[in-house]
N, C-alpha and C. Protein backbone atom coordinates (compact mmCIF):
# COMPACT_ATOMS: atom_id res chain seq x y z
N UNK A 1 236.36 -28.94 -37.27
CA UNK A 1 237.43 -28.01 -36.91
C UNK A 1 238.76 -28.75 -36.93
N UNK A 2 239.71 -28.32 -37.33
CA UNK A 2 241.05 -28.34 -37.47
C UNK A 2 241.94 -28.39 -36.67
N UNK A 3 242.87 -28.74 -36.09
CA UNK A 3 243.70 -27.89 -35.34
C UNK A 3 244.78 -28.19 -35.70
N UNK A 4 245.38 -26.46 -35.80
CA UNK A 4 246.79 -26.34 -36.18
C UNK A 4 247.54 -25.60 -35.76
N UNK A 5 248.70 -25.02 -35.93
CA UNK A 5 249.75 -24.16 -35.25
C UNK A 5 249.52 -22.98 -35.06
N UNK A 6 247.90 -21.96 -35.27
CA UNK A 6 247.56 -21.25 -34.60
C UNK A 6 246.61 -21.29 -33.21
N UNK A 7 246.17 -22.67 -33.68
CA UNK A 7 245.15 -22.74 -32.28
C UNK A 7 246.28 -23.15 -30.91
N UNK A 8 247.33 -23.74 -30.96
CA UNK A 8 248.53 -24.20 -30.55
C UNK A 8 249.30 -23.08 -29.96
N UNK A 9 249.43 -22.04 -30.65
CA UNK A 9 249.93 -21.26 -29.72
C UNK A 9 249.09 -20.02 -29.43
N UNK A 10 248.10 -19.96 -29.80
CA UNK A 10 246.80 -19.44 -29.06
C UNK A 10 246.52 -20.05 -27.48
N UNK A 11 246.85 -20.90 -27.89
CA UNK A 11 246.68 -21.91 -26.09
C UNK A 11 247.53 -21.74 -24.74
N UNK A 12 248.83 -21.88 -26.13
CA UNK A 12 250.01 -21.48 -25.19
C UNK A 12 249.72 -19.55 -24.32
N UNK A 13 249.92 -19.42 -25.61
CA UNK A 13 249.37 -17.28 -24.89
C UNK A 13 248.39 -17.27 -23.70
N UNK A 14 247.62 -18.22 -23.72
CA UNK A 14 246.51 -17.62 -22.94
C UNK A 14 247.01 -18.42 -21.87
N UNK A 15 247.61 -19.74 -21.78
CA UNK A 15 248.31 -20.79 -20.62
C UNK A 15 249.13 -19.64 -19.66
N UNK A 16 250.31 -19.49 -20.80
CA UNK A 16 251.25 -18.82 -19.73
C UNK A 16 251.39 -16.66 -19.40
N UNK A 17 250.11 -16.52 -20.36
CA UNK A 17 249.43 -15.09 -19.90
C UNK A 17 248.95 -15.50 -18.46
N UNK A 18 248.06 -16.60 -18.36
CA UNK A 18 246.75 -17.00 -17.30
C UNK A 18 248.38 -16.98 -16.21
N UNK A 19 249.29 -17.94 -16.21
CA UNK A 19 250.03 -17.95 -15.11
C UNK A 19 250.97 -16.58 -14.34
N UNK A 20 250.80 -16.06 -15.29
CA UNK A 20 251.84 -14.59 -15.13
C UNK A 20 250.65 -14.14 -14.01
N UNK A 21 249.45 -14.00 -14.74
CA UNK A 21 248.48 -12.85 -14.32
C UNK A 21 248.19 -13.72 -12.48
N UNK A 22 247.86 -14.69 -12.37
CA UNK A 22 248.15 -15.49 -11.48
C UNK A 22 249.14 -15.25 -10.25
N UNK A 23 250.15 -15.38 -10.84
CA UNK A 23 251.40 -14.74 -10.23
C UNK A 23 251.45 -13.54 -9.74
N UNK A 24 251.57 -12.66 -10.86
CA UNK A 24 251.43 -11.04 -10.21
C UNK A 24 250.33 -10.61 -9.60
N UNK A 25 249.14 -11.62 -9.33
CA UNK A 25 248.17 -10.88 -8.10
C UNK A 25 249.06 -10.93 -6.72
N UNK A 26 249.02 -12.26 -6.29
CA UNK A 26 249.98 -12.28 -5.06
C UNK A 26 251.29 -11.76 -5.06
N UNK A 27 252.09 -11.03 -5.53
CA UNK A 27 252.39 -9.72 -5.38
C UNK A 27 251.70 -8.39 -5.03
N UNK A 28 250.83 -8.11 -6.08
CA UNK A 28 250.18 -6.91 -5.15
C UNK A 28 250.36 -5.74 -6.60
N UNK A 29 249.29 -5.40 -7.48
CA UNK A 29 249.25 -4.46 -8.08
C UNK A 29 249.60 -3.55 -7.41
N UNK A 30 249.22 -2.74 -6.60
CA UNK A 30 250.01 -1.52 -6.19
C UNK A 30 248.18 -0.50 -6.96
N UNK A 31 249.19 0.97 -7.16
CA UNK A 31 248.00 1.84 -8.19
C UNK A 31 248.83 2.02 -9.02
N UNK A 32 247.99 2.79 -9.86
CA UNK A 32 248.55 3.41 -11.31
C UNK A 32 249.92 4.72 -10.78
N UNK A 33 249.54 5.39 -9.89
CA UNK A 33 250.82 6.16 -9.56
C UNK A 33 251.55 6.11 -8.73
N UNK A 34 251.55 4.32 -8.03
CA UNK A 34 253.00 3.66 -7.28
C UNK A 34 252.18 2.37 -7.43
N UNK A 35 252.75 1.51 -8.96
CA UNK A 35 252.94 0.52 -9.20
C UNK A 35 253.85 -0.55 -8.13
N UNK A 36 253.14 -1.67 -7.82
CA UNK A 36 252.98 -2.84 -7.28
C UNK A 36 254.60 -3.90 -8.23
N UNK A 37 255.26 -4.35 -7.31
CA UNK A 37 255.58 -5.86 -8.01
C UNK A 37 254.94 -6.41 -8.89
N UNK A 38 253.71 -6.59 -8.59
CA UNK A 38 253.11 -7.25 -8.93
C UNK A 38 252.11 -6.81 -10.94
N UNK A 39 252.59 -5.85 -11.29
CA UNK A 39 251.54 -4.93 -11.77
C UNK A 39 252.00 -5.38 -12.76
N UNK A 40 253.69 -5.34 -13.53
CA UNK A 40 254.20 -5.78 -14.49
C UNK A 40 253.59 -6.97 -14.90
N UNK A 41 253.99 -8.23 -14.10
CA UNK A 41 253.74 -9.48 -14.89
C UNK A 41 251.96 -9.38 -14.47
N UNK A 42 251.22 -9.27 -14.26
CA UNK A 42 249.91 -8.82 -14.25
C UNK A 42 249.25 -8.08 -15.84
N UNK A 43 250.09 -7.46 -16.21
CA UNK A 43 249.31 -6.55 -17.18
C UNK A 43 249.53 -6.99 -18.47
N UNK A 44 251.05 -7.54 -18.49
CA UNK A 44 251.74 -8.63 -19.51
C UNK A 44 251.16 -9.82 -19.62
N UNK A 45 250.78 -10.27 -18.68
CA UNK A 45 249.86 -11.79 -18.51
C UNK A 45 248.73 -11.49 -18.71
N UNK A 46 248.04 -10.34 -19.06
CA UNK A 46 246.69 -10.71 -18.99
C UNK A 46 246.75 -9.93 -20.62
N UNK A 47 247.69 -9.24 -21.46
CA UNK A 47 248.03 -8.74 -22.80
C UNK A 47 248.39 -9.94 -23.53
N UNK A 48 249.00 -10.86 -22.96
CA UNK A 48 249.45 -11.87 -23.64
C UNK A 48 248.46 -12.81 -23.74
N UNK A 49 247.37 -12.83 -22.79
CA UNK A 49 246.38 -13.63 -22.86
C UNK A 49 245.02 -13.30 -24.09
N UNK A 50 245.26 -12.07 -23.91
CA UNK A 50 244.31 -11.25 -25.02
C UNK A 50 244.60 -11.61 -26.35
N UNK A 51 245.58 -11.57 -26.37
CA UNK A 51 246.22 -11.68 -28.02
C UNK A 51 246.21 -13.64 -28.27
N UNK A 52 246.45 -14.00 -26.84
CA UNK A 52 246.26 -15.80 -27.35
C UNK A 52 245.00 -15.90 -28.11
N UNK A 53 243.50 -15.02 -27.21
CA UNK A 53 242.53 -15.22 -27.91
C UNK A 53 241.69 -14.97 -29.05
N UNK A 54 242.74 -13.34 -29.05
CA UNK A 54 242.26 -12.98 -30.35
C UNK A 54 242.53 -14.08 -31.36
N UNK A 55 244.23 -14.72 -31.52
CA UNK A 55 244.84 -15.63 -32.57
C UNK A 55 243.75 -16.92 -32.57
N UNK A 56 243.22 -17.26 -31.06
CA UNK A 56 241.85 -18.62 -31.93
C UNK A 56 241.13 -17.96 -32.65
N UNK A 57 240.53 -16.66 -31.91
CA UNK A 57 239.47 -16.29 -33.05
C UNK A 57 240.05 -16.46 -34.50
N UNK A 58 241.12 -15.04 -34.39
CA UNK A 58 241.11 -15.17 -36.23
C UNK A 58 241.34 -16.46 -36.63
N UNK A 59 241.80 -17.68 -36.04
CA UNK A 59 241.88 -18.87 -36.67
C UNK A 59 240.70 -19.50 -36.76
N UNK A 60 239.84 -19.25 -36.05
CA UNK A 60 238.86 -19.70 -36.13
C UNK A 60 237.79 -19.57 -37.02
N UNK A 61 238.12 -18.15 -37.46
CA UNK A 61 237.03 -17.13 -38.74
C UNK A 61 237.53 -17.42 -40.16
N UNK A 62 239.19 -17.55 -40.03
CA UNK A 62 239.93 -17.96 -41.41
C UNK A 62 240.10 -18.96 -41.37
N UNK A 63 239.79 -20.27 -41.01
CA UNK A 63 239.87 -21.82 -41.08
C UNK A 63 239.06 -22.50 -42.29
N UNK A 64 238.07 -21.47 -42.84
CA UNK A 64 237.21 -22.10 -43.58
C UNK A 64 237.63 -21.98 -44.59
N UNK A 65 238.70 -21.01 -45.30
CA UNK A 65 239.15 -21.02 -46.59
C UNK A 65 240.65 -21.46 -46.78
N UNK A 66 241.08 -21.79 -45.58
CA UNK A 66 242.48 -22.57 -45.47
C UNK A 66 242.68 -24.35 -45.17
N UNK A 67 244.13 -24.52 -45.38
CA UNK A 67 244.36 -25.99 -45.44
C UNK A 67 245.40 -25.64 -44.01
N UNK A 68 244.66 -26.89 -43.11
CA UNK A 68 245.27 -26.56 -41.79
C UNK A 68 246.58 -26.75 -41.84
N UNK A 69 247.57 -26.05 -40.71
CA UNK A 69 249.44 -25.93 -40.64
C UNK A 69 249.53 -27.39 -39.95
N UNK A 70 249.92 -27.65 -40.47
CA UNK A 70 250.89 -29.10 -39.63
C UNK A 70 251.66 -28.29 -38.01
N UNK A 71 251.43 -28.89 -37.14
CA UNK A 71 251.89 -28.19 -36.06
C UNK A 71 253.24 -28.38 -35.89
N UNK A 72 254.05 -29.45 -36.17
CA UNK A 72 255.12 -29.46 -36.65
C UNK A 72 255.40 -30.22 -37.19
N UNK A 73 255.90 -29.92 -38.16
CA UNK A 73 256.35 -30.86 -39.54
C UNK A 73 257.94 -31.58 -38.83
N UNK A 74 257.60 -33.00 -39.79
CA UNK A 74 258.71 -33.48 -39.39
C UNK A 74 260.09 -33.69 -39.31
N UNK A 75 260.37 -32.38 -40.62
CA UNK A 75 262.17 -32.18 -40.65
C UNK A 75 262.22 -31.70 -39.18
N UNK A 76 261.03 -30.39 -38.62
CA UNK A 76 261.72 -29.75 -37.35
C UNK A 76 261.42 -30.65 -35.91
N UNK A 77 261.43 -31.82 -36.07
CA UNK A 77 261.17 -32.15 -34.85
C UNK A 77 262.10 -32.82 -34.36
N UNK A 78 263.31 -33.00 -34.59
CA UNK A 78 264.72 -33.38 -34.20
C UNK A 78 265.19 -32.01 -33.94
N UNK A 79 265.66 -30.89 -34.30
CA UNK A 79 265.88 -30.00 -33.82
C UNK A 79 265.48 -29.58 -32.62
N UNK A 80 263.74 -29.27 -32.65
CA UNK A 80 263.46 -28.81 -31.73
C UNK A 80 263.79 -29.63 -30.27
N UNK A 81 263.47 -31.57 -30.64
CA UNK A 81 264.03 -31.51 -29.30
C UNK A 81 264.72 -31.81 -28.77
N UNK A 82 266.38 -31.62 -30.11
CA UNK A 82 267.69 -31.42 -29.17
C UNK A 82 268.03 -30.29 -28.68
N UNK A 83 267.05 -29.04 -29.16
CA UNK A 83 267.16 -27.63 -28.71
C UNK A 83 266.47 -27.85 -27.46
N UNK A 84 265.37 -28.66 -27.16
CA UNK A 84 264.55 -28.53 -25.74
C UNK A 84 265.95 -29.56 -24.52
N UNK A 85 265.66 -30.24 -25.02
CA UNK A 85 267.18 -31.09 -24.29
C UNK A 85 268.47 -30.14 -24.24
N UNK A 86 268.86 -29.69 -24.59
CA UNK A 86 270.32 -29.15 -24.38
C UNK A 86 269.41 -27.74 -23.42
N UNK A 87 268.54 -27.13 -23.70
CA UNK A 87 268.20 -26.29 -22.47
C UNK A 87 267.64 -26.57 -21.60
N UNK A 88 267.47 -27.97 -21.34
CA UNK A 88 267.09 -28.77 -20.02
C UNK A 88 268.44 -29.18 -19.36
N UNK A 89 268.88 -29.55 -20.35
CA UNK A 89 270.04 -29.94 -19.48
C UNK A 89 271.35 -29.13 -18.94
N UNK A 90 271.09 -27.79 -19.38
CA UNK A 90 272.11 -26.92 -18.96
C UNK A 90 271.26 -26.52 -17.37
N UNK A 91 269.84 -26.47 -17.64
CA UNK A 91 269.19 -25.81 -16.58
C UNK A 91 269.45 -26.52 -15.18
N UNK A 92 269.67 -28.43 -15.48
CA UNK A 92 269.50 -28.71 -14.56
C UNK A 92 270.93 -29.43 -13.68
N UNK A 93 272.03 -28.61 -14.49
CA UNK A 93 273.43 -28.81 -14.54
C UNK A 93 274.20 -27.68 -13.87
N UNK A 94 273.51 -26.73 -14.47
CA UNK A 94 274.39 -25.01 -14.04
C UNK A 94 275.00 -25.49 -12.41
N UNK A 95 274.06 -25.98 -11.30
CA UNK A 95 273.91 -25.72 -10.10
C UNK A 95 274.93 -26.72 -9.66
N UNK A 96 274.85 -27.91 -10.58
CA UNK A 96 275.50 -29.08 -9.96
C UNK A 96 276.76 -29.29 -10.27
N UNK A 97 277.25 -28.88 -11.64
CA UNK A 97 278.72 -29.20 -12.07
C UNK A 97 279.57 -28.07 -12.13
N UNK A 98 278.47 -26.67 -12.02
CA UNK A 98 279.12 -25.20 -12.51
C UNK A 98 278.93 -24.81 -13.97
N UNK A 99 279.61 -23.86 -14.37
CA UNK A 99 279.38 -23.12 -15.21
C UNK A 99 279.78 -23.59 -16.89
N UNK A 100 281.28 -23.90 -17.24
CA UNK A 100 282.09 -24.66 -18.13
C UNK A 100 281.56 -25.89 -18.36
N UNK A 101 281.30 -26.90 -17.03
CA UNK A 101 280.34 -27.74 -17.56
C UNK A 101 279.35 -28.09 -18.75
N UNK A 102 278.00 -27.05 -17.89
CA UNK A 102 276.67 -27.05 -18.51
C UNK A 102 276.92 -25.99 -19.56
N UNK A 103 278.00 -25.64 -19.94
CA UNK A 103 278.02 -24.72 -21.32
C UNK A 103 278.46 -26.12 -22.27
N UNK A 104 279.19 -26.71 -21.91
CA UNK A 104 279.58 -27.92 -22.79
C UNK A 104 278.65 -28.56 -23.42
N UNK A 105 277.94 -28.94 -21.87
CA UNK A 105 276.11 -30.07 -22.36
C UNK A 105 275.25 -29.09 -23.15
N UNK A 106 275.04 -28.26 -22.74
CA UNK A 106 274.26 -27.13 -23.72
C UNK A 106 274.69 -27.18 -25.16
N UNK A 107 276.12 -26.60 -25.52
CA UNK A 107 276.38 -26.89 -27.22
C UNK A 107 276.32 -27.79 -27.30
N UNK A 108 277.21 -28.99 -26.74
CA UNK A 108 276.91 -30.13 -27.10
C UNK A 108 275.82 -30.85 -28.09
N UNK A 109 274.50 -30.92 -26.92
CA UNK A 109 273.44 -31.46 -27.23
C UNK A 109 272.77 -30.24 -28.40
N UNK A 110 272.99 -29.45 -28.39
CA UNK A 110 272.23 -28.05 -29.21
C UNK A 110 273.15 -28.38 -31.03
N UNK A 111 274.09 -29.06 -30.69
CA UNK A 111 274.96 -29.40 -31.93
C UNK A 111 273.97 -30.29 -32.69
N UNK A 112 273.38 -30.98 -31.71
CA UNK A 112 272.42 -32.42 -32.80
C UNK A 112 271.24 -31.63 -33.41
N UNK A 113 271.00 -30.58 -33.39
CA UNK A 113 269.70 -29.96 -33.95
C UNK A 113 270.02 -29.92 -35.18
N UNK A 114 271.15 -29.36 -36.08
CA UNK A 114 272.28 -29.56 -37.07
C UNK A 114 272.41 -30.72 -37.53
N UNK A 115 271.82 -30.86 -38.72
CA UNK A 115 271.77 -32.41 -39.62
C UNK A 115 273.28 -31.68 -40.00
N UNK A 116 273.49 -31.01 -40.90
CA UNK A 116 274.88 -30.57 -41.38
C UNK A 116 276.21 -30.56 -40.41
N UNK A 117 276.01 -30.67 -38.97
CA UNK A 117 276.72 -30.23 -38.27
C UNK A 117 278.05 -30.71 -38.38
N UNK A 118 279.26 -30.71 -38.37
CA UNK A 118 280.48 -31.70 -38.34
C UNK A 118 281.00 -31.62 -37.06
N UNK A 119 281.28 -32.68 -36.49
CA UNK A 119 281.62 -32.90 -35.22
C UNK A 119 283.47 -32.30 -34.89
N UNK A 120 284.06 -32.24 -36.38
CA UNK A 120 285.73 -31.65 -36.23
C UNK A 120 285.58 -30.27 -35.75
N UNK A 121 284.01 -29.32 -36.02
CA UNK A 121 283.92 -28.24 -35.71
C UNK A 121 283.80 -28.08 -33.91
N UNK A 122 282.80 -28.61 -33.48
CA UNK A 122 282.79 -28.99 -32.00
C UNK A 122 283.55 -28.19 -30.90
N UNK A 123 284.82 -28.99 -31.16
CA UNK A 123 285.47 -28.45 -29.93
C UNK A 123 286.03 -26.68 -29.83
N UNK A 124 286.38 -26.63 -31.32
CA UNK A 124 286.67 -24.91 -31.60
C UNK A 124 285.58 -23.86 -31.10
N UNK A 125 284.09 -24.37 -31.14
CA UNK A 125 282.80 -23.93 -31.04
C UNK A 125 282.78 -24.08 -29.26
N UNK A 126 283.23 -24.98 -28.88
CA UNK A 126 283.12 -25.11 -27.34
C UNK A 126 283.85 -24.10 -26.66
N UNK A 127 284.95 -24.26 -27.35
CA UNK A 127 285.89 -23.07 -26.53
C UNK A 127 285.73 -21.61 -26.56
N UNK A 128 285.42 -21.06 -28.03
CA UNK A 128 285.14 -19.84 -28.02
C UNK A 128 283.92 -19.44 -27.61
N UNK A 129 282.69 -20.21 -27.63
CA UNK A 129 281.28 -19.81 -26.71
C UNK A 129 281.76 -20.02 -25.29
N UNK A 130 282.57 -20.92 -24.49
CA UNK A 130 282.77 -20.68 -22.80
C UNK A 130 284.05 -19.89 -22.41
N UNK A 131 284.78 -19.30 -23.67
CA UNK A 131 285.48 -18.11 -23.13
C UNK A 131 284.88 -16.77 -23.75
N UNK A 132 283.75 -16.76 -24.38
CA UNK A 132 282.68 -15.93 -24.32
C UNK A 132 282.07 -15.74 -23.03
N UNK A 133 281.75 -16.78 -22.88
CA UNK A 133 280.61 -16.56 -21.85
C UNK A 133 281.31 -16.24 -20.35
N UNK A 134 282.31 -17.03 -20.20
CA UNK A 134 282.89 -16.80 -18.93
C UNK A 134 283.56 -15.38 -18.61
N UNK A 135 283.95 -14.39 -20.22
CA UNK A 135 284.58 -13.19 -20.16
C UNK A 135 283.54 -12.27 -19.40
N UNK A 136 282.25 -12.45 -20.28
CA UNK A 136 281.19 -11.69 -20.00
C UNK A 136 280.45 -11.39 -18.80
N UNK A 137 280.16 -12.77 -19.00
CA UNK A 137 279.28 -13.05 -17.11
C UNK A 137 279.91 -13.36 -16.19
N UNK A 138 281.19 -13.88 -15.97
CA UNK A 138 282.12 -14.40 -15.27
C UNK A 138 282.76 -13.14 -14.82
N UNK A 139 283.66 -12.43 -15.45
CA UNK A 139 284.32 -11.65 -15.20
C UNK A 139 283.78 -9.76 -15.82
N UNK A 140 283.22 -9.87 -17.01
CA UNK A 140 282.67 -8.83 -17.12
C UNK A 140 281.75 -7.94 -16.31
N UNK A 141 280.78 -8.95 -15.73
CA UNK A 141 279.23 -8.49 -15.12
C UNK A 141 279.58 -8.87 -13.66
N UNK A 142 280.47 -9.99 -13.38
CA UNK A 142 280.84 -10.36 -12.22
C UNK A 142 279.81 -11.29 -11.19
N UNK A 143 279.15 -11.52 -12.17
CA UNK A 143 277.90 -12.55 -11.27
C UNK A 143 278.95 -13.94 -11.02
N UNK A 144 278.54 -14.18 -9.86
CA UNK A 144 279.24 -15.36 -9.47
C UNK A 144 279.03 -16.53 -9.17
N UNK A 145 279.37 -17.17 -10.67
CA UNK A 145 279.44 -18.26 -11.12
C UNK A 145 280.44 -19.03 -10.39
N UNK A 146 280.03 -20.27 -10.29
CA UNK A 146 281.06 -21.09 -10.10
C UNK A 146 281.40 -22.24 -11.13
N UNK A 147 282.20 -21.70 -11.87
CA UNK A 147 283.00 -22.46 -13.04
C UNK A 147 282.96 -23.81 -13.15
N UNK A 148 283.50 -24.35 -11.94
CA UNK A 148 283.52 -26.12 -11.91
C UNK A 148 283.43 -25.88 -10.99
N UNK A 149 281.91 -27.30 -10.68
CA UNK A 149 281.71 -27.57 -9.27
C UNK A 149 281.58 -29.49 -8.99
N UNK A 150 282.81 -30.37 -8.86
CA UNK A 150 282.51 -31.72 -8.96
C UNK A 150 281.79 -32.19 -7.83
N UNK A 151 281.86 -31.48 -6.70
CA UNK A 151 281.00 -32.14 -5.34
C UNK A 151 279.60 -32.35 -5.94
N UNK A 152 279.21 -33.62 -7.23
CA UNK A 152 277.96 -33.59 -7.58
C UNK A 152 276.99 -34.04 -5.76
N UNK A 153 277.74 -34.65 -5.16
CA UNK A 153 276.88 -35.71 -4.01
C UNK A 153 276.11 -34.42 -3.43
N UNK A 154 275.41 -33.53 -3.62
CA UNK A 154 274.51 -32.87 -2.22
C UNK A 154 273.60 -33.43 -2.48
N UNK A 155 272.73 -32.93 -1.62
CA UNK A 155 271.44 -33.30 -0.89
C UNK A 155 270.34 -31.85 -1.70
């Protein structure tokens, strides 16, 4: 047996189906005619888990007349993990520096996924995605962000 980029995210489906469904018990299904908190990510987690397994099967039934997928080939694996890095690092920034910040580290680092990228482009790209974003969510939707926050020292 093989393994390749269907058994891979066959795994994944059924991983983070299994955790949903997990989750939405302790909430509380509820019934069918006064749905629970809990019922949504319950029914989604356990659909998403279905379909992880169907995808081993069929990989499993069509493996014999195929040449296994490379799970990831190696042009995409600089991309992917300056794309996983720049959404780690916005995630774990938002709270600490504010908003303008972790939009910076986010393109920033999301710029290196881009073999082509030119760095003269950069800053034009910075500004119009965080006066995007700040129009929208900042002031549009009114969730409240805090823009810049330097007190990194909490606890």
């Amino acid at each position: 047996m093989n393994f390749h980029a269907d058994h891979a995210v066959g795994i994944l489906f059924i991983a983070v189906g299994g955790i949903a469904v997990y989750l939405g018990v302790g909430y509380g299904f509820g019934s069918l005619a006064e749905m629970g908190p809990g019922a949504l990510p319950l029914l989604l987690g356990a659909t998403l888990s279905a379909f992880g397994v169907a995808l081993l099967l069929q990989a499993r039934l069509a493996e014999a007349g195929r040449a296994a997928i490379a799970l990831m080939p190696r042009e995409e694996i600089r991309p992917f993990l300056a794309i996983f890095a720049a959404l780690l690092a916005f995630g774990l920034l938002i709270d600490r520096v504010g908003l303008i910040p972790s939009l910076i580290a986010l393109v920033s680092i999301g710029w290196l996924a881009d073999s082509r990228g030119r760095l003269k482009e950069l800053p034009f790209l910075l500004l119009v995605i965080a006066a995007i974003v700040v129009a929208i969510f900042y002031f549009g939707l009114g969730i409240p962000f805090r823009l810049f926050d330097w007190s990194i020292a909490r606890a």
